[in-house]
PDB file of N, CA and C in Angstrom:
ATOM      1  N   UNK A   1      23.758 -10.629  -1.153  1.00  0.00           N
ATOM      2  CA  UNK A   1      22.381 -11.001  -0.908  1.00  0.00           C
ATOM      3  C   UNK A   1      21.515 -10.498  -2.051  1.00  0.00           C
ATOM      4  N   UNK A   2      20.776 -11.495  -2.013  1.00  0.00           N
ATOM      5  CA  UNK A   2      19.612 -10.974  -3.457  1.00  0.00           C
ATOM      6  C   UNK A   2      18.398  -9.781  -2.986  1.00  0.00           C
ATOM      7  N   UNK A   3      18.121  -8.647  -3.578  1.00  0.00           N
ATOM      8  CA  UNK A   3      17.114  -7.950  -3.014  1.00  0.00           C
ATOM      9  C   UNK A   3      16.262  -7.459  -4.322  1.00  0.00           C
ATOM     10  N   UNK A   4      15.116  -7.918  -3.476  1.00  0.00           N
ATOM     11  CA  UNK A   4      14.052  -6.583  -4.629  1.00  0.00           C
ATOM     12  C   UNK A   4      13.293  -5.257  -4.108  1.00  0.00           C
ATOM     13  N   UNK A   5      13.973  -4.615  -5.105  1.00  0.00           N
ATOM     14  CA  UNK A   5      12.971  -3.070  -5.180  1.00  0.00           C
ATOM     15  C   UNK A   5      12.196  -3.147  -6.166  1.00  0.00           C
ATOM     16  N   UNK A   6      10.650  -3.027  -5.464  1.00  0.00           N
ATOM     17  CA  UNK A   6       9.518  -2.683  -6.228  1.00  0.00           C
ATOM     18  C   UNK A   6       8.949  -1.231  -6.025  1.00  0.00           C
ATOM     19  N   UNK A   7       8.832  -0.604  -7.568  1.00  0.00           N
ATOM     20  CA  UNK A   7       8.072   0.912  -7.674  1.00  0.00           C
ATOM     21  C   UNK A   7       7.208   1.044  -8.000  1.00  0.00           C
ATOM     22  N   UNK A   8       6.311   1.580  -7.420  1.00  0.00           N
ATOM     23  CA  UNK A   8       4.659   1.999  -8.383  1.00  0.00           C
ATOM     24  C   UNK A   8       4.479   3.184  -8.101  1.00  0.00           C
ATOM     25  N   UNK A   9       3.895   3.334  -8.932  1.00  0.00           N
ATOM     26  CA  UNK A   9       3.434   5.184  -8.688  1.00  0.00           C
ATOM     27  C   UNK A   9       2.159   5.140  -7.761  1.00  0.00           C
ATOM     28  N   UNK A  10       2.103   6.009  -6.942  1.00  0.00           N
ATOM     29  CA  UNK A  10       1.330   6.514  -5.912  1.00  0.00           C
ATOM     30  C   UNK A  10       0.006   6.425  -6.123  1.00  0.00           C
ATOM     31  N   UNK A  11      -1.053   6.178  -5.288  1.00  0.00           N
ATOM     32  CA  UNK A  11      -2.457   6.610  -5.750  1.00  0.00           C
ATOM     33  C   UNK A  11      -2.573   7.572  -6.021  1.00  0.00           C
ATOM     34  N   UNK A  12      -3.877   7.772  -6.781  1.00  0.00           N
ATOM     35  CA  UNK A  12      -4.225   9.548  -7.399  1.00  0.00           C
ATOM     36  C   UNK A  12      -2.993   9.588  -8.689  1.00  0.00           C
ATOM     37  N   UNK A  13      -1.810   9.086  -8.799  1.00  0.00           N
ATOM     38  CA  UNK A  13      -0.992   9.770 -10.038  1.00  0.00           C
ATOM     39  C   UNK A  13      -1.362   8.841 -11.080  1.00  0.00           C
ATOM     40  N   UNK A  14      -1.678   9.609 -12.199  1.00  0.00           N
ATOM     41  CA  UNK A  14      -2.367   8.897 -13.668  1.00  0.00           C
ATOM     42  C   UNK A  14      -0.941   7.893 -14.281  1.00  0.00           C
ATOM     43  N   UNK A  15      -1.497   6.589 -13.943  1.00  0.00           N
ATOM     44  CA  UNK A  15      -0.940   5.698 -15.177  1.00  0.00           C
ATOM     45  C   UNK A  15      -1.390   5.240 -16.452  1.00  0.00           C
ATOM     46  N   UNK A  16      -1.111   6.360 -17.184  1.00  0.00           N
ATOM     47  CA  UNK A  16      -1.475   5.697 -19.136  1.00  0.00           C
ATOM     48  C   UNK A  16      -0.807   4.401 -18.832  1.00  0.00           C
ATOM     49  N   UNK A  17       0.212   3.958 -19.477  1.00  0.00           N
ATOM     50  CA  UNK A  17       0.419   2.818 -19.155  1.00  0.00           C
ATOM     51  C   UNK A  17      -0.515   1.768 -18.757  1.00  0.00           C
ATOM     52  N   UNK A  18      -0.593   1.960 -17.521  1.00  0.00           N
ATOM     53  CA  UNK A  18      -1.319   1.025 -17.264  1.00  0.00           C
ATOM     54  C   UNK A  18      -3.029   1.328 -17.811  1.00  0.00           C
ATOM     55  N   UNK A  19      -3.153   2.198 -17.891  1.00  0.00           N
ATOM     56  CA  UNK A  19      -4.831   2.459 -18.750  1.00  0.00           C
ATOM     57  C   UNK A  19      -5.023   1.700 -19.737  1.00  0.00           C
ATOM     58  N   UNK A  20      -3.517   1.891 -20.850  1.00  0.00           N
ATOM     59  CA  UNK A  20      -3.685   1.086 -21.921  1.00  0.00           C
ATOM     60  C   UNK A  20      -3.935  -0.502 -22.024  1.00  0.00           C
ATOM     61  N   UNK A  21      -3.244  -0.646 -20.758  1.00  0.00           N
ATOM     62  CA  UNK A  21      -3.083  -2.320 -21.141  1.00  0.00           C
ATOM     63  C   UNK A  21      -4.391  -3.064 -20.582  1.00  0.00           C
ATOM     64  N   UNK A  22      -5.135  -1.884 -19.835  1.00  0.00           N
ATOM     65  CA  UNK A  22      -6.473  -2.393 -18.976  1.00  0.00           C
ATOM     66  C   UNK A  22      -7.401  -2.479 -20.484  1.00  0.00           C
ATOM     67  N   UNK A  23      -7.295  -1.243 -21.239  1.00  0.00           N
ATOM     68  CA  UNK A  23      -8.183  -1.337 -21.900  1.00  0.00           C
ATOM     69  C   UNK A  23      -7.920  -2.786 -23.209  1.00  0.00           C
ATOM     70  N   UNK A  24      -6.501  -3.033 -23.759  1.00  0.00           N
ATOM     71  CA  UNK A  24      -6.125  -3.316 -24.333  1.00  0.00           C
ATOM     72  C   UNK A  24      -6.656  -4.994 -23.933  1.00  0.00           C
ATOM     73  N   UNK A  25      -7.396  -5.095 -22.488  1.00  0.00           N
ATOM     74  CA  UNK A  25      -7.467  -6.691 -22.051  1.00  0.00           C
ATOM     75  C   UNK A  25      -8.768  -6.907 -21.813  1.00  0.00           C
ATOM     76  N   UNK A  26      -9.344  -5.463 -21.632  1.00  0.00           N
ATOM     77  CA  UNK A  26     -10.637  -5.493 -22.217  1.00  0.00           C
ATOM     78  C   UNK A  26     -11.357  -6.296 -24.114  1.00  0.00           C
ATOM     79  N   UNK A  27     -10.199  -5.724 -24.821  1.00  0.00           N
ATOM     80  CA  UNK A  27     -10.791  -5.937 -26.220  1.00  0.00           C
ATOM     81  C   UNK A  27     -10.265  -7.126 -26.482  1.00  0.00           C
ATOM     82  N   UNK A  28      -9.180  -7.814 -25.841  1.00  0.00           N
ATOM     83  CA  UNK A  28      -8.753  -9.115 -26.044  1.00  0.00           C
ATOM     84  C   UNK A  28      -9.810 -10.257 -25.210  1.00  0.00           C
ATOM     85  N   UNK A  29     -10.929  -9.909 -24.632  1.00  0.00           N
ATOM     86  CA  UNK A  29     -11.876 -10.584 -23.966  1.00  0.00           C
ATOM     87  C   UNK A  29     -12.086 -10.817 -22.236  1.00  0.00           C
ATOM     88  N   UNK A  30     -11.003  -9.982 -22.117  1.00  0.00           N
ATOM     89  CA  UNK A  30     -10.784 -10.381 -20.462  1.00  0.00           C
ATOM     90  C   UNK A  30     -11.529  -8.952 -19.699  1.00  0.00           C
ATOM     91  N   UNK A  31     -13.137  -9.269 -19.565  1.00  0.00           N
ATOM     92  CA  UNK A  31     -13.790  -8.301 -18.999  1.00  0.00           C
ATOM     93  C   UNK A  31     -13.861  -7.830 -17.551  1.00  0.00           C
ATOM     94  N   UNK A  32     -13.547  -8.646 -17.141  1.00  0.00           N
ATOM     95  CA  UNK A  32     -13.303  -8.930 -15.515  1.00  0.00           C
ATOM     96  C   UNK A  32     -11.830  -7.773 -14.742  1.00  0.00           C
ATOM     97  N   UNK A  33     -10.877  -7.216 -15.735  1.00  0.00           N
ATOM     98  CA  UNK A  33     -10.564  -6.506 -14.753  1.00  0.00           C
ATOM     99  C   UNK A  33     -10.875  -5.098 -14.630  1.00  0.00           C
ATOM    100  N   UNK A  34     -10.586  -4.684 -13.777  1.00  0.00           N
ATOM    101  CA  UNK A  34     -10.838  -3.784 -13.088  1.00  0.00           C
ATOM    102  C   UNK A  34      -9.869  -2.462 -13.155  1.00  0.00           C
ATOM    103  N   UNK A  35      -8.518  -2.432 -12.811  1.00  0.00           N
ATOM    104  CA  UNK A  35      -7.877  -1.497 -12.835  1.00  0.00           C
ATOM    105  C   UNK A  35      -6.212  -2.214 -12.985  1.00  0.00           C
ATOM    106  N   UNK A  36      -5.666  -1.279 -13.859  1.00  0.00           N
ATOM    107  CA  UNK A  36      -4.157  -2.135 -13.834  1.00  0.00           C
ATOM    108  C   UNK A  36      -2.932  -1.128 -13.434  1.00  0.00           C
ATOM    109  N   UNK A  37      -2.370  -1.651 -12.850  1.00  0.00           N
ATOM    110  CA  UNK A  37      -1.177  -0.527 -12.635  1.00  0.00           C
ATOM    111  C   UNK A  37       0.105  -0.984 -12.927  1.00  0.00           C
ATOM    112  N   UNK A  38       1.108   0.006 -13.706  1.00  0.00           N
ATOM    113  CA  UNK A  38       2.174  -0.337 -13.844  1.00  0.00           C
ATOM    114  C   UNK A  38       3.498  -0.128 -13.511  1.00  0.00           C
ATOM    115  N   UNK A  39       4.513  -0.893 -12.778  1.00  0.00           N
ATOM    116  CA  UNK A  39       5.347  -0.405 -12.214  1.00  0.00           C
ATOM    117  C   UNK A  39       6.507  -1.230 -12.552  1.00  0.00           C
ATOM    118  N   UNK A  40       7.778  -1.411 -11.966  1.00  0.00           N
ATOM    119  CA  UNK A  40       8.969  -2.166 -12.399  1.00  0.00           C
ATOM    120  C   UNK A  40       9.753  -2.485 -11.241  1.00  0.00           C
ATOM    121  N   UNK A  41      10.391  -3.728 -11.254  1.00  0.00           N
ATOM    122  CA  UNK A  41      10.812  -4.573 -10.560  1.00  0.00           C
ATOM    123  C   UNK A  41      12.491  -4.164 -11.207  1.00  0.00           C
ATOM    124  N   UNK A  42      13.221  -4.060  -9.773  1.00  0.00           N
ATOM    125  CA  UNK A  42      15.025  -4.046  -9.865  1.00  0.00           C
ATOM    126  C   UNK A  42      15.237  -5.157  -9.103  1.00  0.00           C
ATOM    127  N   UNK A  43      15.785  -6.367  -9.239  1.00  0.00           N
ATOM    128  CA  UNK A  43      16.711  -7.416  -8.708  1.00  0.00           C
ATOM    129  C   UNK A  43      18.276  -6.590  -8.609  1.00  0.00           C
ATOM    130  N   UNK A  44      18.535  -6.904  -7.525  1.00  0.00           N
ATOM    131  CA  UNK A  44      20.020  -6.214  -7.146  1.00  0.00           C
ATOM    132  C   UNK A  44      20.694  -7.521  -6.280  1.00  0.00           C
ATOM    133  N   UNK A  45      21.877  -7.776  -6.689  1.00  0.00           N
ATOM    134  CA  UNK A  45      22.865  -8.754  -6.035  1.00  0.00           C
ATOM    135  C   UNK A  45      23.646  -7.639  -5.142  1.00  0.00           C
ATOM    136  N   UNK A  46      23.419  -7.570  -3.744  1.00  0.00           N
ATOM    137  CA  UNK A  46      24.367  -6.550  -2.956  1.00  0.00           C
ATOM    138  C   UNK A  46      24.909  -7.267  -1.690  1.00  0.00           C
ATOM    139  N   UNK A  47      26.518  -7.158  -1.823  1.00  0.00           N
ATOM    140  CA  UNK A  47      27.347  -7.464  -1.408  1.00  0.00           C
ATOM    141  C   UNK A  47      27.043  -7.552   0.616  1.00  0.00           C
ATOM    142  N   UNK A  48      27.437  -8.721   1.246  1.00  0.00           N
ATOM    143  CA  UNK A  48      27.079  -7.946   2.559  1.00  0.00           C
ATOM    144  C   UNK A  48      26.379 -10.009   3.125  1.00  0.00           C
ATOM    145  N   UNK A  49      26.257  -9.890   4.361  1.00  0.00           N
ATOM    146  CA  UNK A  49      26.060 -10.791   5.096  1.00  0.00           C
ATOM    147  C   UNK A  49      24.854 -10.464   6.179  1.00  0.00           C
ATOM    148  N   UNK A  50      24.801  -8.918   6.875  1.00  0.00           N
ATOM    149  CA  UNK A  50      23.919  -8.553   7.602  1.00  0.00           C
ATOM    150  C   UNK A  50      22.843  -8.002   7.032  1.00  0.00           C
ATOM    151  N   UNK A  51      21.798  -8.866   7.527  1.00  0.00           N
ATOM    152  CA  UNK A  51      20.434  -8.765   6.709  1.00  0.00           C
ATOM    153  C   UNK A  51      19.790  -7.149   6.277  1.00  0.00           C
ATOM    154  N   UNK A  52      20.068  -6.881   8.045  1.00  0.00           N
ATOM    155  CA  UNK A  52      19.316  -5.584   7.940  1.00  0.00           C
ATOM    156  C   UNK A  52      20.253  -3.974   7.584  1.00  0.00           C
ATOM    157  N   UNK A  53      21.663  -4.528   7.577  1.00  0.00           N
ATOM    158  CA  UNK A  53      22.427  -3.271   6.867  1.00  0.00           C
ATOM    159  C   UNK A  53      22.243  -3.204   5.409  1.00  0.00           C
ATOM    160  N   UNK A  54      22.252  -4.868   4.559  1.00  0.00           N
ATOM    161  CA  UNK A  54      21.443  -5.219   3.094  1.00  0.00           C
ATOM    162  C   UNK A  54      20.180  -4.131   2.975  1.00  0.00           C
ATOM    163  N   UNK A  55      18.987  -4.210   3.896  1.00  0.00           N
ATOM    164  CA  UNK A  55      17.628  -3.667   3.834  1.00  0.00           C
ATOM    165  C   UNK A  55      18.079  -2.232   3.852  1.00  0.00           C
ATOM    166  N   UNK A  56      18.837  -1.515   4.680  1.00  0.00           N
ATOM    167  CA  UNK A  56      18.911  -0.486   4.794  1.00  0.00           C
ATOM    168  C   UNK A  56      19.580   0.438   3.906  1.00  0.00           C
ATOM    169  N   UNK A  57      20.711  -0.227   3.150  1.00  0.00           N
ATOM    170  CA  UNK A  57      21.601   0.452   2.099  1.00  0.00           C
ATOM    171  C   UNK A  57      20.524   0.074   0.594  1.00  0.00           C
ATOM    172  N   UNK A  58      19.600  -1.225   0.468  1.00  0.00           N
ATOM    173  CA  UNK A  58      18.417  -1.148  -0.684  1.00  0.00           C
ATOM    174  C   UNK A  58      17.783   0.264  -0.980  1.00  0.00           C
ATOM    175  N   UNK A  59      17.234   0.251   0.902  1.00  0.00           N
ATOM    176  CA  UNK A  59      16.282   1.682   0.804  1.00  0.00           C
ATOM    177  C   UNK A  59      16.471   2.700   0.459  1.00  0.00           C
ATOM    178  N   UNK A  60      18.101   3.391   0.644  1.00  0.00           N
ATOM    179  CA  UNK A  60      18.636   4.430   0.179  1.00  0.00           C
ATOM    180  C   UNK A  60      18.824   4.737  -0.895  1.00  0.00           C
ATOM    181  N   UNK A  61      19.327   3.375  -1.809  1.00  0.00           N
ATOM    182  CA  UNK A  61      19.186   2.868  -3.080  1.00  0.00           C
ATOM    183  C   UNK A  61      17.884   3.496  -3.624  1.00  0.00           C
ATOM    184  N   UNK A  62      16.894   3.114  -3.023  1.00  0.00           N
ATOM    185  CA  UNK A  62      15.498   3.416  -3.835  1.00  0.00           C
ATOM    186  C   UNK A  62      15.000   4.479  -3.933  1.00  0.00           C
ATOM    187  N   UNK A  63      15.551   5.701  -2.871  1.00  0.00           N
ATOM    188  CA  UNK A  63      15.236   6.529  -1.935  1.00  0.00           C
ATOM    189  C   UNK A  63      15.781   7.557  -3.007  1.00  0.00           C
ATOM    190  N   UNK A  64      17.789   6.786  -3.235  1.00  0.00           N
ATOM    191  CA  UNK A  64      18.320   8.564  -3.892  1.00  0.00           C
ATOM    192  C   UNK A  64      18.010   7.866  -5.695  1.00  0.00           C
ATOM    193  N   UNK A  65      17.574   7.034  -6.074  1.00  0.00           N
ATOM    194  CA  UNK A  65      18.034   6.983  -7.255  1.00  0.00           C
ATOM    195  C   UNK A  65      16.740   5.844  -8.365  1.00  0.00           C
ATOM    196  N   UNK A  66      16.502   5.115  -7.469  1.00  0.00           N
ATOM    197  CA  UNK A  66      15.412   4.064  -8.388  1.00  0.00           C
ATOM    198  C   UNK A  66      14.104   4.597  -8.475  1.00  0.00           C
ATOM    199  N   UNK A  67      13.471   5.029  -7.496  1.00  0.00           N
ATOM    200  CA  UNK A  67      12.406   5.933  -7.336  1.00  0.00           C
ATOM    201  C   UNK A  67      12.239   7.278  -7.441  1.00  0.00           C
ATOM    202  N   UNK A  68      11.263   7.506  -7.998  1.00  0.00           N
ATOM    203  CA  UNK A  68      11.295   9.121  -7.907  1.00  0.00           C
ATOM    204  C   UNK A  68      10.041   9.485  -6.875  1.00  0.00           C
ATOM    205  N   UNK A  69      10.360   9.647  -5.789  1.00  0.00           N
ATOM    206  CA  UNK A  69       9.447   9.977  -4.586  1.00  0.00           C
ATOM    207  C   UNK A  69       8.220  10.950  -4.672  1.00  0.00           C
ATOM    208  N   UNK A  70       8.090  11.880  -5.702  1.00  0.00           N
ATOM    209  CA  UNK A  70       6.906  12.667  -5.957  1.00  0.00           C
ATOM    210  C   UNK A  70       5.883  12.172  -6.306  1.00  0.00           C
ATOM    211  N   UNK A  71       6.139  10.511  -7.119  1.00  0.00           N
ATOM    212  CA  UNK A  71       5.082  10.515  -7.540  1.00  0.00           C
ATOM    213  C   UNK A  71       4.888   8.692  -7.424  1.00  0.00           C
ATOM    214  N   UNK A  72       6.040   8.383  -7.089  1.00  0.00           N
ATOM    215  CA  UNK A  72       6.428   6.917  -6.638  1.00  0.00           C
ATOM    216  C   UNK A  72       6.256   6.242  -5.326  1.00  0.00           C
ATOM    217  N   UNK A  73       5.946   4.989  -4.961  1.00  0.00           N
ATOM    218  CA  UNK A  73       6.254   4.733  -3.679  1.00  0.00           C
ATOM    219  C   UNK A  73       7.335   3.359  -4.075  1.00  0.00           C
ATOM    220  N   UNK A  74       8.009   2.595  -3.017  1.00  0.00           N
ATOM    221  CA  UNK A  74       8.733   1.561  -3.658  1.00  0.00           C
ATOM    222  C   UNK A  74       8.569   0.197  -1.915  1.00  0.00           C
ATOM    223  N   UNK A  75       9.319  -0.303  -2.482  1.00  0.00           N
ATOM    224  CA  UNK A  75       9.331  -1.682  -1.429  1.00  0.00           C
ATOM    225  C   UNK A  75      10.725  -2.209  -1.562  1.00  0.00           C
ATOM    226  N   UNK A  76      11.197  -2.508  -0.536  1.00  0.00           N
ATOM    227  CA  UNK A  76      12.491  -3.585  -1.113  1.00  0.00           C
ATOM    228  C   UNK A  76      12.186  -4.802   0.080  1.00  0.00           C
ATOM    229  N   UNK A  77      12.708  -5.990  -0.345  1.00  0.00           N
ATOM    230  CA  UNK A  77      12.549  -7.237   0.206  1.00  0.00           C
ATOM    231  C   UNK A  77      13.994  -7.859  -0.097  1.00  0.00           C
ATOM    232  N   UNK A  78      14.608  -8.330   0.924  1.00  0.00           N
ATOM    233  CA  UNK A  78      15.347  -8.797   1.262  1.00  0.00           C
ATOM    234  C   UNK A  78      15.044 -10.357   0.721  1.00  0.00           C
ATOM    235  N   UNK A  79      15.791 -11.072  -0.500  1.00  0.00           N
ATOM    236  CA  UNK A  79      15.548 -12.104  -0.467  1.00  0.00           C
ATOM    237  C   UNK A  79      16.431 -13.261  -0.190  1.00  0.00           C
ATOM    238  N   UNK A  80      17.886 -12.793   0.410  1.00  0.00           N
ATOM    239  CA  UNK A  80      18.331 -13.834   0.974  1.00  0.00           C
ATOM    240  C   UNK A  80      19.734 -13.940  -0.105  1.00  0.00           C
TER     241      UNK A  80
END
């Protein structure tokens, strides 16, 4: 089954990253936004037929190893 884990870092934790590219879309003319945040997308092909044992072995996934929980939060979606 296809799944995505999405990570972003937490409110309150400083993303340079994403500061830069806010400001960086500022000077390219795009005044309108507001705040940007940056995070990263894992596509995972994981083996399995039952939807929600898929969801549950993602989370652990994200839990011991894709995320770093101090300062991260994540999502996974089951896409079938």
């Amino acid at each position: 089954m296809k799944v995505r884990v999405t990570v972003m870092l937490k409110e309150g934790v400083l993303d340079p990253q994403g500061k830069a590219i806010g400001h960086a879309l500022h000077t390219l003319g795009f005044p309108g936004v507001n705040d940007v945040r940056v995070g990263k997308i894992i596509d995972l092909d994981v083996e399995g037929t039952d939807r929600a044992a898929v969801q549950k072995q993602a989370e652990d996934m994200a839990r011991d190893l894709l995320a770093n929980l101090v300062i991260e939060d994540f999502t996974v979606e089951v896409l079938g």
